[in-house]
N, C-alpha and C. Protein backbone atom coordinates (compact mmCIF):
# COMPACT_ATOMS: atom_id res chain seq x y z
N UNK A 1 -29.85 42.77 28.43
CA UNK A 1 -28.69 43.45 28.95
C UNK A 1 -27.51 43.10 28.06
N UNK A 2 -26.93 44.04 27.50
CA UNK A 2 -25.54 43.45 26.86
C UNK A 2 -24.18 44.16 27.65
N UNK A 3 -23.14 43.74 27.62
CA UNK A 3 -21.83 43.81 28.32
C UNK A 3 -21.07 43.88 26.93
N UNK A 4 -19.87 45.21 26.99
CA UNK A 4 -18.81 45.05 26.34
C UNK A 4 -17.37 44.33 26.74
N UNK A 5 -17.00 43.35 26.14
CA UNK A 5 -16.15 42.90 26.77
C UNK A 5 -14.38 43.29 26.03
N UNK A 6 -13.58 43.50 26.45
CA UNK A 6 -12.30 44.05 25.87
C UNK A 6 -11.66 43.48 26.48
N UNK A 7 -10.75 42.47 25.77
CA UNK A 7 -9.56 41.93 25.77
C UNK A 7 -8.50 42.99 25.56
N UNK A 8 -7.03 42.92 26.41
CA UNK A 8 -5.77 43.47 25.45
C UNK A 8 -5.23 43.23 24.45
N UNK A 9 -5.69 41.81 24.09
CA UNK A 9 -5.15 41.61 22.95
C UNK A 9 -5.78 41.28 21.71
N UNK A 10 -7.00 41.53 21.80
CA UNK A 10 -8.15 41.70 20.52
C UNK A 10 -9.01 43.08 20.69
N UNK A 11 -9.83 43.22 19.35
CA UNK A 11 -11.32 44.00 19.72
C UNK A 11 -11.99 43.44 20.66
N UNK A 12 -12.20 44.78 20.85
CA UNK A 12 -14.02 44.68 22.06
C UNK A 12 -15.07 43.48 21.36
N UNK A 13 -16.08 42.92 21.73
CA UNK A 13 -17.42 42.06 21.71
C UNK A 13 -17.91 42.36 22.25
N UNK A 14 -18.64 42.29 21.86
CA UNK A 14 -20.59 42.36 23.22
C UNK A 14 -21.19 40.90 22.77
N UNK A 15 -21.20 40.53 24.45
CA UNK A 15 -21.79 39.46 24.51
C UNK A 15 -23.22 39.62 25.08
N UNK A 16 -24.31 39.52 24.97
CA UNK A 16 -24.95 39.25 24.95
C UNK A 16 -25.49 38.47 26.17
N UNK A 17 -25.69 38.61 27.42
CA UNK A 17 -26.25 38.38 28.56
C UNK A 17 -27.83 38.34 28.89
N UNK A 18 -28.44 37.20 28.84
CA UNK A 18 -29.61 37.15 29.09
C UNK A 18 -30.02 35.98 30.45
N UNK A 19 -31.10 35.99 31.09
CA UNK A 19 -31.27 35.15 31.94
C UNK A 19 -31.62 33.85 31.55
N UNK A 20 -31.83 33.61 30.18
CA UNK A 20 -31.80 32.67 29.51
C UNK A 20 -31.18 31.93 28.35
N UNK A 21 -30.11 33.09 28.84
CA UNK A 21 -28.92 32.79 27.55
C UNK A 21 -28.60 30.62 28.32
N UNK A 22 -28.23 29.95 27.07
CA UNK A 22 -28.09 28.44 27.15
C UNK A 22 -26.53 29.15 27.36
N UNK A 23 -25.65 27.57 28.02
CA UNK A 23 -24.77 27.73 28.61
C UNK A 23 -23.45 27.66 27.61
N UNK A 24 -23.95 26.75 26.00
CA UNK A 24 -23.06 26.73 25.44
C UNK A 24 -23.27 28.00 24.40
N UNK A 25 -24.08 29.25 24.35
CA UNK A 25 -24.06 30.50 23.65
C UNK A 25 -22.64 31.04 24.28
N UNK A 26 -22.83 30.82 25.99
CA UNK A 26 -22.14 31.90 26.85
C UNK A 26 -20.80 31.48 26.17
N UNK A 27 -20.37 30.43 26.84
CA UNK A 27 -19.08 29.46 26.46
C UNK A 27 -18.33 29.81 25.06
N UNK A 28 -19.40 29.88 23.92
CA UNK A 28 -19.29 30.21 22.09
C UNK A 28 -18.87 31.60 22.42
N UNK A 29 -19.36 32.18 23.64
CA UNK A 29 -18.40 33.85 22.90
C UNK A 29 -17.51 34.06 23.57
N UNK A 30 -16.55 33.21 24.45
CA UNK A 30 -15.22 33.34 24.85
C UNK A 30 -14.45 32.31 24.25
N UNK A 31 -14.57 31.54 23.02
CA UNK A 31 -14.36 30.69 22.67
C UNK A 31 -13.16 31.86 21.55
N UNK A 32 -11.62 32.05 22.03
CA UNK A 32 -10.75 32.44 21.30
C UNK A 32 -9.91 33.50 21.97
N UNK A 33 -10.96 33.72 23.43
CA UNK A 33 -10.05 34.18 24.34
C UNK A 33 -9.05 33.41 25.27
N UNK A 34 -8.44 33.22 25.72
CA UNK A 34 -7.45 32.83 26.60
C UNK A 34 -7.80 32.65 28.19
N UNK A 35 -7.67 32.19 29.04
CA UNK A 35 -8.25 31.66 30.08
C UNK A 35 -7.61 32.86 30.99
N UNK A 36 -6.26 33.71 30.86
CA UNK A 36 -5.79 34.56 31.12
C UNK A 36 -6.76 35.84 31.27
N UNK A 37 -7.16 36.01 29.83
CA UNK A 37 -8.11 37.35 29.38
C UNK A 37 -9.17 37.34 29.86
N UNK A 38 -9.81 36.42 30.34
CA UNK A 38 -10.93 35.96 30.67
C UNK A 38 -10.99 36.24 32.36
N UNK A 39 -9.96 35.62 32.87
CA UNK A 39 -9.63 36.35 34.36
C UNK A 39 -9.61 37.26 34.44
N UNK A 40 -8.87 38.33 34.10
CA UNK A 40 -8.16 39.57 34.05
C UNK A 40 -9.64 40.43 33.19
N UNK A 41 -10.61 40.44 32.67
CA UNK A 41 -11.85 40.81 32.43
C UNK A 41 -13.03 40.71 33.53
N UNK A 42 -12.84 39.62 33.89
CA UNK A 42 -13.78 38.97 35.22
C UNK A 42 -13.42 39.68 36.30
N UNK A 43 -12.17 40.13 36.68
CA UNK A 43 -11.57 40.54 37.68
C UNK A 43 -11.74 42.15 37.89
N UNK A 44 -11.74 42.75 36.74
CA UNK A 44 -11.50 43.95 36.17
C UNK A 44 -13.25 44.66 36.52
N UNK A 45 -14.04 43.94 36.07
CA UNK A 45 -15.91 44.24 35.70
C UNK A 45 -16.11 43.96 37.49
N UNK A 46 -15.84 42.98 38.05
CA UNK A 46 -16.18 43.10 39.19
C UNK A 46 -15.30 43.91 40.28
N UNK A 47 -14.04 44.25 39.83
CA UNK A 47 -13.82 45.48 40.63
C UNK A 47 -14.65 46.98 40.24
N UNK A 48 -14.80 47.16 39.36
CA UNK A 48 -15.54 48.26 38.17
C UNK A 48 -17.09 47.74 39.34
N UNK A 49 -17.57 46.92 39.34
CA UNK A 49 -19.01 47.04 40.18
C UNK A 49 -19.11 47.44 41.75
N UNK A 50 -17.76 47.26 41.99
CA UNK A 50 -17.62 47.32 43.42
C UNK A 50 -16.90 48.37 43.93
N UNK A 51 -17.30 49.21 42.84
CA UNK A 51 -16.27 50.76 42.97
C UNK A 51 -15.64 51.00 43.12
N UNK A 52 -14.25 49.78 42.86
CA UNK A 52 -12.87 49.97 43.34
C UNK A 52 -12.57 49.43 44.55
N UNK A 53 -13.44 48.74 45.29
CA UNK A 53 -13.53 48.53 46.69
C UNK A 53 -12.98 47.32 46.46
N UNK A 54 -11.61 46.74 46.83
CA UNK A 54 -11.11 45.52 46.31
C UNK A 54 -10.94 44.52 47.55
N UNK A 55 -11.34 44.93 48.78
CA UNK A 55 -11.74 43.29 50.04
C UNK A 55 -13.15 43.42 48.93
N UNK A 56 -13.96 44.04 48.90
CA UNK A 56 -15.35 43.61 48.52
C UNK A 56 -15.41 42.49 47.53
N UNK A 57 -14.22 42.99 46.27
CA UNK A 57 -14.10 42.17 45.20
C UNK A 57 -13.33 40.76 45.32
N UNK A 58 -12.37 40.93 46.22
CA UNK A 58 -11.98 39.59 46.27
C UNK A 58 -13.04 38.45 46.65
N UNK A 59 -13.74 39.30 47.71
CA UNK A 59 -14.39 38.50 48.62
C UNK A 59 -15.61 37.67 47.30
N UNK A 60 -15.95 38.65 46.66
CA UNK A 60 -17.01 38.22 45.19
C UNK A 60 -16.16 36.82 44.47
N UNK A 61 -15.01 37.35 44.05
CA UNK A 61 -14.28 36.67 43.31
C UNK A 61 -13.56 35.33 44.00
N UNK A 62 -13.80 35.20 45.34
CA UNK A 62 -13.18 34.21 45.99
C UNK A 62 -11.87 34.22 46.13
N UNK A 63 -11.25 34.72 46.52
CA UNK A 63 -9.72 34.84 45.96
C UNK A 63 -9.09 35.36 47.64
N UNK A 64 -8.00 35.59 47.88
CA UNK A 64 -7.68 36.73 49.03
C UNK A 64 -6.84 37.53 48.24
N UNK A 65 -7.53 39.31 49.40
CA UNK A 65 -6.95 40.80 48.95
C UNK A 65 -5.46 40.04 48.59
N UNK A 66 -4.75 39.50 48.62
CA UNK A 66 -2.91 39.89 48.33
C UNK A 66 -2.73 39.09 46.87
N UNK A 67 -4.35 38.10 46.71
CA UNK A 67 -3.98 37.72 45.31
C UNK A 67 -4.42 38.53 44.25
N UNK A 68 -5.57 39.18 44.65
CA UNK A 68 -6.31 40.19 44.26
C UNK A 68 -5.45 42.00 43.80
N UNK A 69 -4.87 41.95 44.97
CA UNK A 69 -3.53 42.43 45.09
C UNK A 69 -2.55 42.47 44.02
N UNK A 70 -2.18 41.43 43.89
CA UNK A 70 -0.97 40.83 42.89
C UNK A 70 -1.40 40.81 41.87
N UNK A 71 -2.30 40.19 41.13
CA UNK A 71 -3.17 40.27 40.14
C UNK A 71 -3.02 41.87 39.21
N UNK A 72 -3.64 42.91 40.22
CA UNK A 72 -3.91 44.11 40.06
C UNK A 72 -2.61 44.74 39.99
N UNK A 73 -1.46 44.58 39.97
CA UNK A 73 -0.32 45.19 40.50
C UNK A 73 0.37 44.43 38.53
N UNK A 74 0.05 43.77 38.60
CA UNK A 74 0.57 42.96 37.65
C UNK A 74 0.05 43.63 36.26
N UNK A 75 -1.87 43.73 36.03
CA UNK A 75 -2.32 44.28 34.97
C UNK A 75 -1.56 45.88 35.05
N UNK A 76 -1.75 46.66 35.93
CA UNK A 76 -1.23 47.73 36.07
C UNK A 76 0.57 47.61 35.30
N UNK A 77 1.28 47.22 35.48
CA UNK A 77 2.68 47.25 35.43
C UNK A 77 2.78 47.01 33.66
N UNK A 78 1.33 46.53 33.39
CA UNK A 78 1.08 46.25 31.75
C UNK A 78 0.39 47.53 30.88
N UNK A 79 0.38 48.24 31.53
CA UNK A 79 -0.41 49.19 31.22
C UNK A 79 -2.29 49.20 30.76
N UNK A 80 -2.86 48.82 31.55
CA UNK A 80 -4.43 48.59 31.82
C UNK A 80 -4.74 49.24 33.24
N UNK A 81 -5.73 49.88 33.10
CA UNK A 81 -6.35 50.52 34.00
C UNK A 81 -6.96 50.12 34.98
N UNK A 82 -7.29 50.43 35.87
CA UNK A 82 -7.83 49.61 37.33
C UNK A 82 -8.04 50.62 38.00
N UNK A 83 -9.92 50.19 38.02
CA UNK A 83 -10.83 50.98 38.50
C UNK A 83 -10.47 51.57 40.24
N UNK A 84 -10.32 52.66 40.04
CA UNK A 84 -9.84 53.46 41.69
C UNK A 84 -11.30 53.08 42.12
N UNK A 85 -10.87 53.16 43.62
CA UNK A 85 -11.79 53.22 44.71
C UNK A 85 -12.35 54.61 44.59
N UNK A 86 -13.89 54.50 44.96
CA UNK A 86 -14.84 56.21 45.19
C UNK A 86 -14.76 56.27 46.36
């Protein structure tokens, strides 16, 4: 399975997702992103899985809807897209 991953402030990567990917491969390919980009990607793919459905996603992401909320209100105001609800 590979995943494209897109930062705002670099090119796209594909990382490379396997069920046996070792833990320091995973680690080596966010190694130059920002702990920021890395949220805001994480946040982004699992709203994108959850069809926009954002209690669903918080609830994934551990977080509560108003941070989830804020978060989303925030990438938006930056100009990045955020997956509508179906």
């Amino acid at each position: 399975m590979n995943q494209t991953i897109t930062l705002a402030t670099s090119e796209p990567f594909a990382a490379e997702t396997t069920p046996d990917m070792t833990q320091d491969r995973a680690v080596g390919v966010l190694i130059g992103a920002t702990v920021a980009d890395v949220e805001r990607e994480l946040i982004l793919q699992t709203l994108a899985s959850c069809e926009g459905n954002r209690t669903h996603a918080a609830r994934i992401l551990g977080m509560s809807l108003r941070t989830l909320r804020y978060k989303l209100k925030h990438y938006s105001e930056h100009g990045i897209d955020i997956p509508a609800h179906h």
